[in-house]
C-alpha atoms as a PDB file:
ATOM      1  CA  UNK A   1     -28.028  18.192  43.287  1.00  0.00           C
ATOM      2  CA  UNK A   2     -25.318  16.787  45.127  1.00  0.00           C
ATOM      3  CA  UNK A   3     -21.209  17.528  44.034  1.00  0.00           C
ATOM      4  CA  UNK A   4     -20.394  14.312  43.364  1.00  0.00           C
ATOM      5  CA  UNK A   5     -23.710  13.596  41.362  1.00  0.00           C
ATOM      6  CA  UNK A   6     -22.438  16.342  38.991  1.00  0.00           C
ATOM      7  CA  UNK A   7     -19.205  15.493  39.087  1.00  0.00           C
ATOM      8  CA  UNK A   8     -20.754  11.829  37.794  1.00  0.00           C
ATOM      9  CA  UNK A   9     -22.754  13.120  35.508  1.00  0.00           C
ATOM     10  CA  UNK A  10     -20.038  15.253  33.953  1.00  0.00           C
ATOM     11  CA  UNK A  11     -17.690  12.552  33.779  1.00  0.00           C
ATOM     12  CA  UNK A  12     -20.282  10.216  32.307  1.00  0.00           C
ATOM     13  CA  UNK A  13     -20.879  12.961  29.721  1.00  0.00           C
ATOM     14  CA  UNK A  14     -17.137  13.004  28.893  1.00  0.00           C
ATOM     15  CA  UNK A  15     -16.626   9.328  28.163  1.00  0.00           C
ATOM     16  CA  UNK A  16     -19.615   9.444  26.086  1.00  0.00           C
ATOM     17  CA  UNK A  17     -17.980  12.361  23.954  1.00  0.00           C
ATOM     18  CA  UNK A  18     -14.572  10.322  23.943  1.00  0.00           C
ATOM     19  CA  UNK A  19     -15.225   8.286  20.912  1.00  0.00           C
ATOM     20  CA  UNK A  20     -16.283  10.717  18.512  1.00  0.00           C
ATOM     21  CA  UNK A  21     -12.904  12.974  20.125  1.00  0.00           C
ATOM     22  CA  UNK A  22     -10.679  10.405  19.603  1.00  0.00           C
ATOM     23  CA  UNK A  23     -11.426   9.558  16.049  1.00  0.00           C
ATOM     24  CA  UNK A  24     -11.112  13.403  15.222  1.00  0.00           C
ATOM     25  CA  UNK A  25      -7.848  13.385  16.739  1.00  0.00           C
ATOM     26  CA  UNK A  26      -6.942  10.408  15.302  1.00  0.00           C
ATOM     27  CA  UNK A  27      -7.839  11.845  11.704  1.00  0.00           C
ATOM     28  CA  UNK A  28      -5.736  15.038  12.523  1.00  0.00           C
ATOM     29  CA  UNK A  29      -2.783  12.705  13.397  1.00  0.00           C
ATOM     30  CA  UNK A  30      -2.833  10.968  10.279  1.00  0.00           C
ATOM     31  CA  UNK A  31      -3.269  14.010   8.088  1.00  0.00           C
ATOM     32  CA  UNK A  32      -0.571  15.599   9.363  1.00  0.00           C
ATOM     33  CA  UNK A  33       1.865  12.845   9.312  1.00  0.00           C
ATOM     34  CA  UNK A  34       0.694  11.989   5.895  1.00  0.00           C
ATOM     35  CA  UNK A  35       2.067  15.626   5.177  1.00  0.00           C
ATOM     36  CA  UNK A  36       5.103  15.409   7.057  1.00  0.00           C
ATOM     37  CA  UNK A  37       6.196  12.586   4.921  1.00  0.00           C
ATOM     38  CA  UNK A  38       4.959  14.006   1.934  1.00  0.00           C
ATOM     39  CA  UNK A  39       7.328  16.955   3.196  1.00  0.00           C
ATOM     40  CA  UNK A  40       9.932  14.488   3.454  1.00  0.00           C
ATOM     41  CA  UNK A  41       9.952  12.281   0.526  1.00  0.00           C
ATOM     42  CA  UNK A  42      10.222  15.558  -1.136  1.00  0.00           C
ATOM     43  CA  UNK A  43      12.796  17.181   0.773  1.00  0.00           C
ATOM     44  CA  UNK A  44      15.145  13.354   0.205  1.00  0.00           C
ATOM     45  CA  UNK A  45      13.847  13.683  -3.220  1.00  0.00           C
ATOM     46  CA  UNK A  46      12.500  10.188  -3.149  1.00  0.00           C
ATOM     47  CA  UNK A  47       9.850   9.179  -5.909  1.00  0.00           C
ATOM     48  CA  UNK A  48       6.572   8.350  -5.069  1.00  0.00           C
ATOM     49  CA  UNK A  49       4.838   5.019  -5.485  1.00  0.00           C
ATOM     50  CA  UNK A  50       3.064   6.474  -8.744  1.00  0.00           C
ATOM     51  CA  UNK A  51       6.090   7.927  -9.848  1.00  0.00           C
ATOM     52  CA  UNK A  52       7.990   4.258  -9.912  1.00  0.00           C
ATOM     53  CA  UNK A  53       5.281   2.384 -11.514  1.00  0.00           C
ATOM     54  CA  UNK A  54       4.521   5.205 -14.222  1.00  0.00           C
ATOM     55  CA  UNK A  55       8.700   4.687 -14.862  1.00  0.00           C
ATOM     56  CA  UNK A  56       8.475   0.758 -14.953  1.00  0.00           C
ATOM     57  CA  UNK A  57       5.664   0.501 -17.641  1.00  0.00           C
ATOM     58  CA  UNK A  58       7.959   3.224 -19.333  1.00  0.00           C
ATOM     59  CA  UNK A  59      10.706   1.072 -19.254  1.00  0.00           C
ATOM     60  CA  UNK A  60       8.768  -2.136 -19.951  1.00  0.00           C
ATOM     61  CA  UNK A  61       7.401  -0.602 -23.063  1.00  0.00           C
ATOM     62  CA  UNK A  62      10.656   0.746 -24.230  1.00  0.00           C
ATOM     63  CA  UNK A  63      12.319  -3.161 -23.480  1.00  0.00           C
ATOM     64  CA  UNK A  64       9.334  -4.638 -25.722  1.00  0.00           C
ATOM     65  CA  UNK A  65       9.897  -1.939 -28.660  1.00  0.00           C
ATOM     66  CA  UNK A  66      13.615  -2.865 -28.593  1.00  0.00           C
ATOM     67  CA  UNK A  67      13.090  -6.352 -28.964  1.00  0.00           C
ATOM     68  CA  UNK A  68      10.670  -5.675 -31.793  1.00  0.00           C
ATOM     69  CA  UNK A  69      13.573  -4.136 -33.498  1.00  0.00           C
ATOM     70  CA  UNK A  70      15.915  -6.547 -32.205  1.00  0.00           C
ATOM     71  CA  UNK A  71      13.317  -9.046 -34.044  1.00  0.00           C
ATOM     72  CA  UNK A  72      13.125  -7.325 -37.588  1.00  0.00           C
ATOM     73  CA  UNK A  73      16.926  -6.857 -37.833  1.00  0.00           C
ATOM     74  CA  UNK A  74      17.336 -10.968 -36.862  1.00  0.00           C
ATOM     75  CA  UNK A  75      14.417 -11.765 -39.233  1.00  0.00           C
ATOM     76  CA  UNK A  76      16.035 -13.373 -42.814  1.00  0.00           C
ATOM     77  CA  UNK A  77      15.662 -10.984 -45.331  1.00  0.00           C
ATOM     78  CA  UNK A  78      14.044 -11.839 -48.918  1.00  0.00           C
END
């Protein structure tokens, strides 16, 4: 078999493989930036998405027991 016929068929064999490289890569990227800003939200002491919603139904709730209260103490009494 000729070089350049192997040379072909390597090369053919490569860009065949490419895809499936790629997307591995591509998964590696993104877990490792996912943990690099992980790392940094945590190093700037930022809160998470989860964090800041858990904390606004806190506060909501808190807001709607006040103005329960709020509600009794305006209420006439008998």
């Amino acid at each position: 078999m000729p070089a350049s016929s192997r040379i072909s068929e390597a090369i053919e064999e490569l860009l065949g493989e490419l895809p499936a490289r790629v997307r591995g890569s591509r998964a590696r990227v993104g877990e490792q930036t996912v943990g690099l800003l992980r790392g940094l939200v945590e190093e700037l002491d930022l809160v998470t998405r989860e964090e800041f919603d858990e904390l606004e139904l806190r506060v909501a709730q808190v807001e709607h027991r006040l103005r329960m209260l709020e509600q009794q103490l305006d209420a006439p009494r008998p």
